[in-house]
PDB file of N, CA and C in Angstrom:
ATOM      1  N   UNK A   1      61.770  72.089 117.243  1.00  0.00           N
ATOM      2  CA  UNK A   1      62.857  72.483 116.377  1.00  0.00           C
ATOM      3  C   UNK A   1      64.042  72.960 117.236  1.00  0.00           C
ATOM      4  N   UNK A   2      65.209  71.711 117.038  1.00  0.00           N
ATOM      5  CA  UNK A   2      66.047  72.786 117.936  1.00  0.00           C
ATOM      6  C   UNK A   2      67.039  73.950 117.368  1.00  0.00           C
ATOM      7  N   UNK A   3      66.897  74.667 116.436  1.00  0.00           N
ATOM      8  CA  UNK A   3      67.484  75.399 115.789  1.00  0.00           C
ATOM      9  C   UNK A   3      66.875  76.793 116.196  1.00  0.00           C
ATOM     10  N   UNK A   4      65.333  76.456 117.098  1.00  0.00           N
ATOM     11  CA  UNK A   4      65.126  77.795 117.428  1.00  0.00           C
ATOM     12  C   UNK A   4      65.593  77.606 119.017  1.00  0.00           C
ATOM     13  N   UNK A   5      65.819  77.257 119.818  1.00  0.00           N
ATOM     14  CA  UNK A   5      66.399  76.860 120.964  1.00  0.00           C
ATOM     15  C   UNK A   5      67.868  77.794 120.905  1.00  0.00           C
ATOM     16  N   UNK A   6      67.686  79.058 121.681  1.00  0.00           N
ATOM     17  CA  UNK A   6      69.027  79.842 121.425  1.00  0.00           C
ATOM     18  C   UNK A   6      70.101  79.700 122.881  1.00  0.00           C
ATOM     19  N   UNK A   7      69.758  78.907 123.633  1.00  0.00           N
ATOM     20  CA  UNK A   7      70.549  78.160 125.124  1.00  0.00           C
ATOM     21  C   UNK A   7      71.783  78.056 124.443  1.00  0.00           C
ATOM     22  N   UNK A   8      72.269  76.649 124.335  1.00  0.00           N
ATOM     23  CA  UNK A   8      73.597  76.582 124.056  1.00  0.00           C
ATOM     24  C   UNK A   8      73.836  76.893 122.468  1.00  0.00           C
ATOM     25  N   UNK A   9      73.320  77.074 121.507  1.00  0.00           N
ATOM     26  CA  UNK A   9      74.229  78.100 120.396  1.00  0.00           C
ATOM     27  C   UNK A   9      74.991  79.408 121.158  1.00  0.00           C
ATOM     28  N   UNK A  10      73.710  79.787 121.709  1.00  0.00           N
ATOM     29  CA  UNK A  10      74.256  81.553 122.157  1.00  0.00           C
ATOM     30  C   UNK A  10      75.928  81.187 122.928  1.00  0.00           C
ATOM     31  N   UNK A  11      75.402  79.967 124.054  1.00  0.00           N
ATOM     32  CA  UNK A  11      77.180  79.666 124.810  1.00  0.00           C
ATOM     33  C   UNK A  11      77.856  79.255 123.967  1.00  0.00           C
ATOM     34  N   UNK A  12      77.934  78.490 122.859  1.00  0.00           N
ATOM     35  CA  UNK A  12      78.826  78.234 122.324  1.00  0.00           C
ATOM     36  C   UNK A  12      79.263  79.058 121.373  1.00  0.00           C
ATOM     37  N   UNK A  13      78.346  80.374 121.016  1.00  0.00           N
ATOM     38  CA  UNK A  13      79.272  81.371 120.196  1.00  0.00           C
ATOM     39  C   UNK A  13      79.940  82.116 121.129  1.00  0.00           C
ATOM     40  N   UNK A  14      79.343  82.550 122.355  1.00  0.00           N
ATOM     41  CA  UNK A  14      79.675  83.486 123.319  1.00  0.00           C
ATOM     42  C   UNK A  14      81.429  82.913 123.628  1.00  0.00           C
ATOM     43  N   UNK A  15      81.812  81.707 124.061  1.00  0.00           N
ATOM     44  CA  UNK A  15      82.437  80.808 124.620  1.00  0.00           C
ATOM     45  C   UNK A  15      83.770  81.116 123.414  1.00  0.00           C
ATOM     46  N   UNK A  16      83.422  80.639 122.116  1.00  0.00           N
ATOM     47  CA  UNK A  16      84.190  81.130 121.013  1.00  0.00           C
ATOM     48  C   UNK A  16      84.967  82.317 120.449  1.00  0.00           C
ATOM     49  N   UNK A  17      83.675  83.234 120.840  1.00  0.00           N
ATOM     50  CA  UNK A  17      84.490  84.925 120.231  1.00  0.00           C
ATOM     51  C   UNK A  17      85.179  84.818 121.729  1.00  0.00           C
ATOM     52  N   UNK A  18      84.630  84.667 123.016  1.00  0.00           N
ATOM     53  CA  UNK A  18      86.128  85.060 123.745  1.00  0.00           C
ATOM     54  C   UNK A  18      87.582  84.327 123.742  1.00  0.00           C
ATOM     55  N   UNK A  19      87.058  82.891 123.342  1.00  0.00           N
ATOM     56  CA  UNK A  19      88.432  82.301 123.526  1.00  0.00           C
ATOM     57  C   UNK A  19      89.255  82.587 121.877  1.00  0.00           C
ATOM     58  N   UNK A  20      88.542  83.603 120.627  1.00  0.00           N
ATOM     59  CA  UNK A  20      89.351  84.022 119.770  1.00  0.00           C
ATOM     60  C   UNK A  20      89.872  85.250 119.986  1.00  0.00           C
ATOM     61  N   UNK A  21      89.096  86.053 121.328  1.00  0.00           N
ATOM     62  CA  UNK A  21      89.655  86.939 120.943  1.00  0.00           C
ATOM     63  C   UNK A  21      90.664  87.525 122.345  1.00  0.00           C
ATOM     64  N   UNK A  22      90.909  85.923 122.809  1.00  0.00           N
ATOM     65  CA  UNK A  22      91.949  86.043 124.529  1.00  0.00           C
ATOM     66  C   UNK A  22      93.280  85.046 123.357  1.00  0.00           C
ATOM     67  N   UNK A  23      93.121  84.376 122.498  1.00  0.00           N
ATOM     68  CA  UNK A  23      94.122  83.747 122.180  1.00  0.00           C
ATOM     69  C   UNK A  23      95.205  84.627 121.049  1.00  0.00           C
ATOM     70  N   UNK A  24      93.883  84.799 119.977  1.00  0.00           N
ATOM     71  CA  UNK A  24      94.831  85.358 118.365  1.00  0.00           C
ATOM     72  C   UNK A  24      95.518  86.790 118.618  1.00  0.00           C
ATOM     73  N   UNK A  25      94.889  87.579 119.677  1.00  0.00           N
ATOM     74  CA  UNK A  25      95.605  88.920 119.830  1.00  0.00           C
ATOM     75  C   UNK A  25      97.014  88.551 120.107  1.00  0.00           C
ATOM     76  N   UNK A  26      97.298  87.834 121.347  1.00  0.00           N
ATOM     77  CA  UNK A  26      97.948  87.601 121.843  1.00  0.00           C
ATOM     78  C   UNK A  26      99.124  87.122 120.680  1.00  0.00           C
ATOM     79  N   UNK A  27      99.141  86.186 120.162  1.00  0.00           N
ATOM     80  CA  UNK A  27      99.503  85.553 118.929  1.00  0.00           C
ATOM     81  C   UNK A  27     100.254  86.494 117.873  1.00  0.00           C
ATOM     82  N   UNK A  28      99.467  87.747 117.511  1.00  0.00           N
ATOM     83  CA  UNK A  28      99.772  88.565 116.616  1.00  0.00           C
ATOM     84  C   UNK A  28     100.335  89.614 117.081  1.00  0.00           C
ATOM     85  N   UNK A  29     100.479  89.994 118.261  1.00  0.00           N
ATOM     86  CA  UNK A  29     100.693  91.175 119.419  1.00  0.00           C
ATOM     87  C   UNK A  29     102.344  90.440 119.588  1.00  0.00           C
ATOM     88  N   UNK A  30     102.635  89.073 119.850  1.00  0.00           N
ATOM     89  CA  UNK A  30     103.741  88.457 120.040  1.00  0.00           C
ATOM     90  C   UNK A  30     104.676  88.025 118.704  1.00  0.00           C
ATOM     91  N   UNK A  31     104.206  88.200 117.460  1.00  0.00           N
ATOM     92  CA  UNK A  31     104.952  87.888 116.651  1.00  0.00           C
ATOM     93  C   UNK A  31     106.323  89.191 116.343  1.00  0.00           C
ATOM     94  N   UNK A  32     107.460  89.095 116.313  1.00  0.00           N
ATOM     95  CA  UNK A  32     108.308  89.761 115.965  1.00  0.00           C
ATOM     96  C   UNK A  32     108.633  89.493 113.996  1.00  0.00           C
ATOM     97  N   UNK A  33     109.089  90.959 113.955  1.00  0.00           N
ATOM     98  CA  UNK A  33     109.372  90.983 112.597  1.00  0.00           C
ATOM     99  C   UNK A  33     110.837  90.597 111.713  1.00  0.00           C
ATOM    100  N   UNK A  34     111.509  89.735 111.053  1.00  0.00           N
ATOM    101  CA  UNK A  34     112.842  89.803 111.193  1.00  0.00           C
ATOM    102  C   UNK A  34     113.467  90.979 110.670  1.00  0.00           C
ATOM    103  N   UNK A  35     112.838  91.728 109.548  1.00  0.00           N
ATOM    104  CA  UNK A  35     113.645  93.014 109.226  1.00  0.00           C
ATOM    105  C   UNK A  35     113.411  94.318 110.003  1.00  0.00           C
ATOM    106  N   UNK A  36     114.195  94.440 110.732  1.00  0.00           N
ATOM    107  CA  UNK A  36     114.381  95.919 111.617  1.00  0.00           C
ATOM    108  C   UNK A  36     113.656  96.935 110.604  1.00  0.00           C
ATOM    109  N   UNK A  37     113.116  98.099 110.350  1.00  0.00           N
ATOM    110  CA  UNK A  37     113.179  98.809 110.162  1.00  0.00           C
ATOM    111  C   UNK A  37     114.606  99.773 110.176  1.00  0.00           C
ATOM    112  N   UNK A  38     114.384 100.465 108.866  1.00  0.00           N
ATOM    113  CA  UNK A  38     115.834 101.595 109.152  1.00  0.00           C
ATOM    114  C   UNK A  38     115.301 103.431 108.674  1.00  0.00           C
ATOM    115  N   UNK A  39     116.019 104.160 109.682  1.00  0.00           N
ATOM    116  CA  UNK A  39     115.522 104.861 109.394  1.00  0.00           C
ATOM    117  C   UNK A  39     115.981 105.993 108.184  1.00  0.00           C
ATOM    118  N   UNK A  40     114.607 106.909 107.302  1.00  0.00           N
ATOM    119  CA  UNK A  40     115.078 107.212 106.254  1.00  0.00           C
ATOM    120  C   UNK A  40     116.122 108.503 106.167  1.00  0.00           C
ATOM    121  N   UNK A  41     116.974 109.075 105.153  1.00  0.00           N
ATOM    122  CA  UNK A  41     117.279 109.889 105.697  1.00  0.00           C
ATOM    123  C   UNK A  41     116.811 111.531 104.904  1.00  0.00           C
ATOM    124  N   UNK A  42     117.461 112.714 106.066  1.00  0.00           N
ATOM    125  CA  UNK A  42     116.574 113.267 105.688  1.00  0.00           C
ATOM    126  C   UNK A  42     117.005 114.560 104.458  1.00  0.00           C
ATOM    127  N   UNK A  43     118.330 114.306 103.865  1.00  0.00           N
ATOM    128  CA  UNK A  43     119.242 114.765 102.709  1.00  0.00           C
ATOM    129  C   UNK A  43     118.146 114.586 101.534  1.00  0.00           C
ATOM    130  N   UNK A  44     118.023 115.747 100.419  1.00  0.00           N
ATOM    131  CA  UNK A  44     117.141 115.244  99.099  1.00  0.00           C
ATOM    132  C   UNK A  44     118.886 114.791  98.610  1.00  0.00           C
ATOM    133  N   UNK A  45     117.818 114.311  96.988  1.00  0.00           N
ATOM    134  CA  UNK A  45     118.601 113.596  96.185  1.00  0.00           C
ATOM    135  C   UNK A  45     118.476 114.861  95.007  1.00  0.00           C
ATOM    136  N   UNK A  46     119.740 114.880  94.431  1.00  0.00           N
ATOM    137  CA  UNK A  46     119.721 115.731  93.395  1.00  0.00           C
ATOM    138  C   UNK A  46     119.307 115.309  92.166  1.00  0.00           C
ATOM    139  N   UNK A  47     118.403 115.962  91.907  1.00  0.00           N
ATOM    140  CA  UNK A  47     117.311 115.736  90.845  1.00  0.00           C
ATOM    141  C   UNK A  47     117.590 116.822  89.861  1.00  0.00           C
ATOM    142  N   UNK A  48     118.149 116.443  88.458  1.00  0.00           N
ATOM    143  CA  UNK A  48     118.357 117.411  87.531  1.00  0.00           C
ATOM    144  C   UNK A  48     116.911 116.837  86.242  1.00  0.00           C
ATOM    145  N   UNK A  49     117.144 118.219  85.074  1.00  0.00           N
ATOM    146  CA  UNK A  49     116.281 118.134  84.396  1.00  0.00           C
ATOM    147  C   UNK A  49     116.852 116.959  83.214  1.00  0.00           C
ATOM    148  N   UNK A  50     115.400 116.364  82.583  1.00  0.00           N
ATOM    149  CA  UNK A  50     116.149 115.685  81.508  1.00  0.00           C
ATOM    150  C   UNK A  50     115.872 116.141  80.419  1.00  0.00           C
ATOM    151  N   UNK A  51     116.884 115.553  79.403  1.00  0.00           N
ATOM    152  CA  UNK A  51     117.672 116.499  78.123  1.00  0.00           C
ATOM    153  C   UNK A  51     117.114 114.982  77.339  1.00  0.00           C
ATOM    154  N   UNK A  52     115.673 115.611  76.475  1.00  0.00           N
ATOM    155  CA  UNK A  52     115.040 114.382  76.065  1.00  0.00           C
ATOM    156  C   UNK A  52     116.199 114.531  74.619  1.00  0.00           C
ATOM    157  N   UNK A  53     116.183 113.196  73.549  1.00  0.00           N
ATOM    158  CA  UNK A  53     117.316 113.296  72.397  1.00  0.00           C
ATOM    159  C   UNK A  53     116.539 113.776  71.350  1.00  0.00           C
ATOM    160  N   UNK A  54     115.203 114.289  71.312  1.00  0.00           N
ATOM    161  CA  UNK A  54     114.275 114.354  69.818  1.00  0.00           C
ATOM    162  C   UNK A  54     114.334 116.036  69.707  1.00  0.00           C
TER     163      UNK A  54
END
């Protein structure tokens, strides 16, 4: 049975998680965002009570 034969499965998963995890970091580590962030400020907003009509 070669399904119990763990030789080359084991290399070919071994072989896999490193080359996913030397490529996609990289990938996602390099993507830039187009909207800048801005920063908030730090004034409140005047918040009055409301004057329900009933």
């Amino acid at each position: 049975m070669p399904q119990l034969n763990p030789g080359p499965w084991f290399a070919i998963l071994v072989f896999s998680w490193l080359l996913f995890l030397a490529i996609i970091p990289t990938k996602v580590l390099n993507h830039i965002s187009p909207n800048k962030p801005t920063p908030v400020s730090t004034e409140k907003h005047k918040t009055g009570s409301w004057h329900w009509p009933w």
